[in-house]
PDB file of N, CA and C in Angstrom:
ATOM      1  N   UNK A   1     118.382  87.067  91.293  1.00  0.00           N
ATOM      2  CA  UNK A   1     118.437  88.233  90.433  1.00  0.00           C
ATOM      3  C   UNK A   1     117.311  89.188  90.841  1.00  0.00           C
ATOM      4  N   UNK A   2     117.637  90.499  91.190  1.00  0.00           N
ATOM      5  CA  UNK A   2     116.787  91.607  91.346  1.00  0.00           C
ATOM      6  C   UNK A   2     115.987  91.297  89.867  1.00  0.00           C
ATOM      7  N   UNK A   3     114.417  91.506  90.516  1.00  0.00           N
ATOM      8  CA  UNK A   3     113.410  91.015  89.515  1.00  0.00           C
ATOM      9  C   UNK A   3     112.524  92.936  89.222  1.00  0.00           C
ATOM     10  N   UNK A   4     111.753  92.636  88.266  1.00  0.00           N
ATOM     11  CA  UNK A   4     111.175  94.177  87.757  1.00  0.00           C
ATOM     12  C   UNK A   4     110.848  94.943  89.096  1.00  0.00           C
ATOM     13  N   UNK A   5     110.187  94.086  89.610  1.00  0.00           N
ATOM     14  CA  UNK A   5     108.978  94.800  90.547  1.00  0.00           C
ATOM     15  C   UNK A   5     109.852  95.154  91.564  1.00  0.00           C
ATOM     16  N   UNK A   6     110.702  94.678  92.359  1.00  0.00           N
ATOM     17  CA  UNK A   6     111.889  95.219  93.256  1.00  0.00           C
ATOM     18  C   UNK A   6     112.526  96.600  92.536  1.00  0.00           C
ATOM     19  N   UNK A   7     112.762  96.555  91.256  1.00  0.00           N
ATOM     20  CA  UNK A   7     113.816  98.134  90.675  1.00  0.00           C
ATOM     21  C   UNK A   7     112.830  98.768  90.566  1.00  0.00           C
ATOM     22  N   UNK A   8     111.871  98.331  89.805  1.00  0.00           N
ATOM     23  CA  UNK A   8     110.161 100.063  90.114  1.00  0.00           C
ATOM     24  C   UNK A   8     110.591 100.511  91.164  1.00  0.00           C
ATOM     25  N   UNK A   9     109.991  99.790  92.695  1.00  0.00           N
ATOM     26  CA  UNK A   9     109.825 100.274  93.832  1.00  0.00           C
ATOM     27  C   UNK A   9     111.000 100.670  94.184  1.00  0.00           C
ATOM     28  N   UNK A  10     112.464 100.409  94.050  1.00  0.00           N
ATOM     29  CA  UNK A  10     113.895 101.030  94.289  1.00  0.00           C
ATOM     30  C   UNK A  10     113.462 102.531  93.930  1.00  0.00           C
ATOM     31  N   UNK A  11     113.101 102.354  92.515  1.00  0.00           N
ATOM     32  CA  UNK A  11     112.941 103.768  91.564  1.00  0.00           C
ATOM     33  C   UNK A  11     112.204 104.979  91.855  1.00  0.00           C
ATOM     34  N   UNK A  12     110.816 104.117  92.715  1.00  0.00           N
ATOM     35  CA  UNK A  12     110.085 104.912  92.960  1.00  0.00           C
ATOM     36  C   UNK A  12     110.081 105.695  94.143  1.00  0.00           C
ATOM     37  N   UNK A  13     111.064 104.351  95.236  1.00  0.00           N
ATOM     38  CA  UNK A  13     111.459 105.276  96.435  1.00  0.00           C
ATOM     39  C   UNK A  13     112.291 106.228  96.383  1.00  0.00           C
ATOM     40  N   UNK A  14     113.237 106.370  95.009  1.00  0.00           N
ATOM     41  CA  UNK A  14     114.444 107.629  95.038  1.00  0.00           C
ATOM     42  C   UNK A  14     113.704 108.724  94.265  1.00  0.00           C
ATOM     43  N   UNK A  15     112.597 108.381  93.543  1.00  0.00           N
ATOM     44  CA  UNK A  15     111.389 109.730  93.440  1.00  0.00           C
ATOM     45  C   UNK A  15     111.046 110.748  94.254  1.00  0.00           C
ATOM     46  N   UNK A  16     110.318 109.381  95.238  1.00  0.00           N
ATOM     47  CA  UNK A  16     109.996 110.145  96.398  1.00  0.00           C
ATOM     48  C   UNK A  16     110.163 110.769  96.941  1.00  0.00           C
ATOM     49  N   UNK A  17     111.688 109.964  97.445  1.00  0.00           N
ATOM     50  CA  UNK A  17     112.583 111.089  98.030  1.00  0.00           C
ATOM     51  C   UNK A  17     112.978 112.522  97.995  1.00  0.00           C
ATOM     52  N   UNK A  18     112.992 112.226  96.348  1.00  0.00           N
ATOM     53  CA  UNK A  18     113.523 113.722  95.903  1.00  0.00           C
ATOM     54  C   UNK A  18     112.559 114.580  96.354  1.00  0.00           C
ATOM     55  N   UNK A  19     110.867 114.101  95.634  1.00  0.00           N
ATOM     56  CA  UNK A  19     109.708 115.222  96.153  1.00  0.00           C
ATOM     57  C   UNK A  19     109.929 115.892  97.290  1.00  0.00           C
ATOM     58  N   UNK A  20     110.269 114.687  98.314  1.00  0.00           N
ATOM     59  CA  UNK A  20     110.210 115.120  99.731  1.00  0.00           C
ATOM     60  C   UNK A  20     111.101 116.105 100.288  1.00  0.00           C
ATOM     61  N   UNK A  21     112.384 115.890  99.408  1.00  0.00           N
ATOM     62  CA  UNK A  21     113.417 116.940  99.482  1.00  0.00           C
ATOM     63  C   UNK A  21     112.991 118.126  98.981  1.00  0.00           C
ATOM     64  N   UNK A  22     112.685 118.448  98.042  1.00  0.00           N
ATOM     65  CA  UNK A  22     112.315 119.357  97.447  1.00  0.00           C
ATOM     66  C   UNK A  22     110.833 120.104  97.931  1.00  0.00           C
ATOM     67  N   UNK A  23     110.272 119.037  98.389  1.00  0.00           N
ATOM     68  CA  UNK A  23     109.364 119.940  99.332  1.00  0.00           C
ATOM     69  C   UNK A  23     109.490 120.572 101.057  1.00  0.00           C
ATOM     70  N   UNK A  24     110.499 120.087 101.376  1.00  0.00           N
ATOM     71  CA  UNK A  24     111.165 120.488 102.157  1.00  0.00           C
ATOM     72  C   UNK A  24     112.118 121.897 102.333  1.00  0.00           C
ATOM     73  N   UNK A  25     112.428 121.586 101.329  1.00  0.00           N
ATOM     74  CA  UNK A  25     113.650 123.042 100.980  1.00  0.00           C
ATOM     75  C   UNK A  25     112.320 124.207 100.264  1.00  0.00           C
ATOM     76  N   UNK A  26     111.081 123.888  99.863  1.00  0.00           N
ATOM     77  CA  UNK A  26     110.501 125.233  99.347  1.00  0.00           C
ATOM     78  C   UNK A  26     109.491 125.592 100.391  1.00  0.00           C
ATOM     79  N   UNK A  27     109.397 124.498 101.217  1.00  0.00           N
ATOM     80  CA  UNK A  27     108.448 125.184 102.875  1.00  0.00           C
ATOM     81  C   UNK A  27     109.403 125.400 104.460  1.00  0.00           C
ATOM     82  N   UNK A  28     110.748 125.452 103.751  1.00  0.00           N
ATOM     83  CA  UNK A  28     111.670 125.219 104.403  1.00  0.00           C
ATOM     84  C   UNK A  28     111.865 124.377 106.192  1.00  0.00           C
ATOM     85  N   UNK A  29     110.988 123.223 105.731  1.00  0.00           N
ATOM     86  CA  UNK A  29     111.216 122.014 106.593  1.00  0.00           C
ATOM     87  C   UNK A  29     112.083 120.908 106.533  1.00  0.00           C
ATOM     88  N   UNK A  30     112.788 121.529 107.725  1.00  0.00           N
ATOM     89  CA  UNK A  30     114.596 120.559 107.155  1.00  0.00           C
ATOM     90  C   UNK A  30     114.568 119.439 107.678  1.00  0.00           C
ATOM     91  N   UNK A  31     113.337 118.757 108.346  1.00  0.00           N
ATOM     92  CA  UNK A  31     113.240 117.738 108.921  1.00  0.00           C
ATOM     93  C   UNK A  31     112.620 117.058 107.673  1.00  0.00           C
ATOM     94  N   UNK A  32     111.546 117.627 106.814  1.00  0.00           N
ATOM     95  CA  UNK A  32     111.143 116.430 105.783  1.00  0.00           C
ATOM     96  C   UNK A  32     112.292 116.446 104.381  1.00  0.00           C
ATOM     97  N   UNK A  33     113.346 117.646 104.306  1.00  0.00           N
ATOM     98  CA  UNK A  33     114.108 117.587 103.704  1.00  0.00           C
ATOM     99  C   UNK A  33     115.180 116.891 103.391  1.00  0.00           C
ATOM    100  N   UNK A  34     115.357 116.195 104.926  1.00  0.00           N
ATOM    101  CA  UNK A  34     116.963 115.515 105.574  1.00  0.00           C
ATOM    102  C   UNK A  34     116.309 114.230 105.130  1.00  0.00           C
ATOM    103  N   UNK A  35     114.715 113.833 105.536  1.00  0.00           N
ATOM    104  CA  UNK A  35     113.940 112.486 105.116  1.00  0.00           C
ATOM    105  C   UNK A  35     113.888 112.067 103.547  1.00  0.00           C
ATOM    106  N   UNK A  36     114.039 113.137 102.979  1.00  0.00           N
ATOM    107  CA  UNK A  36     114.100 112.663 101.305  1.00  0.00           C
ATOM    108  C   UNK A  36     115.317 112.675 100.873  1.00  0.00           C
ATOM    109  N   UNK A  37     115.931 112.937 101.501  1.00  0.00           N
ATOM    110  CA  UNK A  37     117.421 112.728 101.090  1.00  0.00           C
ATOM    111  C   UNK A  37     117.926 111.584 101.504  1.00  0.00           C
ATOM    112  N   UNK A  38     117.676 110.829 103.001  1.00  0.00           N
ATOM    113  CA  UNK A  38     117.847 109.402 103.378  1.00  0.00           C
ATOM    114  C   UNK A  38     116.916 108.496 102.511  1.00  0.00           C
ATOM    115  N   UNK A  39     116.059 108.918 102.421  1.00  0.00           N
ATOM    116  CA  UNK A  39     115.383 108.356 101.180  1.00  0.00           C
ATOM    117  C   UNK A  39     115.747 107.590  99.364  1.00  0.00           C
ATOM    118  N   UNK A  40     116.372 108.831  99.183  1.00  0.00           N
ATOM    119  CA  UNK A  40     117.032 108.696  98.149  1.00  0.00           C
ATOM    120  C   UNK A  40     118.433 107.820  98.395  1.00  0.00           C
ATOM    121  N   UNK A  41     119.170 107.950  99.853  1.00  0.00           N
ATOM    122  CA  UNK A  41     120.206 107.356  99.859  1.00  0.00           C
ATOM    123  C   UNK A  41     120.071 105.677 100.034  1.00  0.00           C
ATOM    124  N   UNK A  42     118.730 105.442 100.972  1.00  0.00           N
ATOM    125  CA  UNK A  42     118.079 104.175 101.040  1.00  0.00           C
ATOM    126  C   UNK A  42     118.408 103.400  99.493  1.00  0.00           C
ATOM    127  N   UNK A  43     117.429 104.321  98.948  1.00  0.00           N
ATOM    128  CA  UNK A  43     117.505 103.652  97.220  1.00  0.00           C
ATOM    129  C   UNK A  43     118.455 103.299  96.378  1.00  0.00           C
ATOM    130  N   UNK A  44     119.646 103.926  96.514  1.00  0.00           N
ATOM    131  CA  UNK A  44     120.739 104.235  95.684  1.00  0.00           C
ATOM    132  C   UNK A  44     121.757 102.877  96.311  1.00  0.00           C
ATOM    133  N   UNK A  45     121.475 102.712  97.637  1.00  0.00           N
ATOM    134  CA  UNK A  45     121.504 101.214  98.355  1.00  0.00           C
ATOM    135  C   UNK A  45     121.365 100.215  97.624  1.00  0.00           C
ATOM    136  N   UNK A  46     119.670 100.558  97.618  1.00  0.00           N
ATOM    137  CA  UNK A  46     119.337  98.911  97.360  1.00  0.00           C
ATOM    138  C   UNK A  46     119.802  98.699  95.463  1.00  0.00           C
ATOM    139  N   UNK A  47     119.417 100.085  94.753  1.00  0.00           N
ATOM    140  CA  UNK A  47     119.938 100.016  93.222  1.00  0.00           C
ATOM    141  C   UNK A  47     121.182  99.175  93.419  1.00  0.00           C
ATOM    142  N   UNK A  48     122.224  99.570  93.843  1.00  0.00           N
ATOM    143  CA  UNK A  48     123.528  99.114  93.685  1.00  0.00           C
ATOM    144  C   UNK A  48     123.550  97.586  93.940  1.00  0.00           C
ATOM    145  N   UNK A  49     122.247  97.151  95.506  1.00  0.00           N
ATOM    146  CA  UNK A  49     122.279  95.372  95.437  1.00  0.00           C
ATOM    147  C   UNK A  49     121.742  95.011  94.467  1.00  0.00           C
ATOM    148  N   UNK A  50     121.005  95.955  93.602  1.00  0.00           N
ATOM    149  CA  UNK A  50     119.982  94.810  92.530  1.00  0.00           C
ATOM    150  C   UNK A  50     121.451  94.525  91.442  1.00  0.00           C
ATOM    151  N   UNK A  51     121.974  95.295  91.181  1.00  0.00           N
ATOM    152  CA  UNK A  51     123.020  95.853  90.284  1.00  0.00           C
ATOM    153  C   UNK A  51     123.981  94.551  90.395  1.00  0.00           C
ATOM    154  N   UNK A  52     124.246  94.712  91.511  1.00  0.00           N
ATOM    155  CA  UNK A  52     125.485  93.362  92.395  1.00  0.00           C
ATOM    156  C   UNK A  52     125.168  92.065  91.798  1.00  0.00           C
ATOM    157  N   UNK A  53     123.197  92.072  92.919  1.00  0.00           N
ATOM    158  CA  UNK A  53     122.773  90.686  92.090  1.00  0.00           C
ATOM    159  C   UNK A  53     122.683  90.419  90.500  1.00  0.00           C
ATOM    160  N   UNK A  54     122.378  91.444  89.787  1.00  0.00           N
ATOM    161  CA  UNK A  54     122.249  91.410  88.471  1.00  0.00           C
ATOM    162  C   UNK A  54     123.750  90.296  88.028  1.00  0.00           C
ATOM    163  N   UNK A  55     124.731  91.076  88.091  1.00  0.00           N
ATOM    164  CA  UNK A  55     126.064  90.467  88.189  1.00  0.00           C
ATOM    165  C   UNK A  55     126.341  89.123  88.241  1.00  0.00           C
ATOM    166  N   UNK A  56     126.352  89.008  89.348  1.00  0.00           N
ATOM    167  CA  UNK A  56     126.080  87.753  90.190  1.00  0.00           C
ATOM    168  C   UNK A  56     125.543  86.539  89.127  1.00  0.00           C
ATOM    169  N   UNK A  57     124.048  87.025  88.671  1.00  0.00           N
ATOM    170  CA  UNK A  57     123.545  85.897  87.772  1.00  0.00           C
ATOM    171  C   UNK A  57     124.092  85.894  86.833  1.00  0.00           C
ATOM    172  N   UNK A  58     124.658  86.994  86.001  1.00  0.00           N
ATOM    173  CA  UNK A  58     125.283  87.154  84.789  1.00  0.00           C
ATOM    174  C   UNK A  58     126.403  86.183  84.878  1.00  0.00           C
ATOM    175  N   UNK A  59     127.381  86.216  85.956  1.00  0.00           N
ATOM    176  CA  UNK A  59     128.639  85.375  86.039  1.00  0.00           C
ATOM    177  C   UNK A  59     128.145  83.710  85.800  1.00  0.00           C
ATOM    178  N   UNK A  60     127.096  83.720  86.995  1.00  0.00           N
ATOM    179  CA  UNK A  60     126.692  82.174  86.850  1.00  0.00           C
ATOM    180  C   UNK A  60     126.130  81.574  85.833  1.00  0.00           C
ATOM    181  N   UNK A  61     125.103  82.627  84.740  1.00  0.00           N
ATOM    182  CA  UNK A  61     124.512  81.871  83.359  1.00  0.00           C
ATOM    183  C   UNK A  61     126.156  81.681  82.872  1.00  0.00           C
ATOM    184  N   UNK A  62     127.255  82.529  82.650  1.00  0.00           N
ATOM    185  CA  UNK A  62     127.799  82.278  81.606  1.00  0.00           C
ATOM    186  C   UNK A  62     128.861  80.836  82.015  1.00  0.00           C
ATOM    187  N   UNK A  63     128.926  80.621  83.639  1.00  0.00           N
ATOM    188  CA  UNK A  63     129.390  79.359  83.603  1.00  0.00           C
ATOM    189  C   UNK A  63     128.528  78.270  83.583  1.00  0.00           C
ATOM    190  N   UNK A  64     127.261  78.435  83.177  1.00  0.00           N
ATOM    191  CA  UNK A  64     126.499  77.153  82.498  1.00  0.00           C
ATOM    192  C   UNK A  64     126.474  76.638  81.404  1.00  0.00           C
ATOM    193  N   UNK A  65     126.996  77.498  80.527  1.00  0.00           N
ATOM    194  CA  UNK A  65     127.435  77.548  79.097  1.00  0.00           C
ATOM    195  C   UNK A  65     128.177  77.023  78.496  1.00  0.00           C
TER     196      UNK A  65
END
């Protein structure tokens, strides 16, 4: 099971990202712009495995039951 400290850092990398995007598009550097946007897509990645795993354990507690 995706544990706290793994979804912060998910969270904090699709932050980042955004900054980076957004600081990109207002100094109009499309190279650190395109980087916060893979950034954000990185994250939205791994969200969806924590998400999966979340699942995953959910199915298995309830067949212990």
């Amino acid at each position: 099971m995706a544990d706290f400290v793994d979804k912060a850092k998910h969270k904090a990398e699709e932050a980042g990202g955004k900054i980076k995007e957004n600081a990109g598009q207002a100094t109009g550097d499309r190279d650190l712009e395109a980087e916060g946007r893979g950034d954000q897509a990185s994250s939205g990645l791994k969200q969806a495995g924590d998400k999966v795993s979340d699942a995953v354990e959910n199915v298995k507690d309830a067949f212990k039951k």
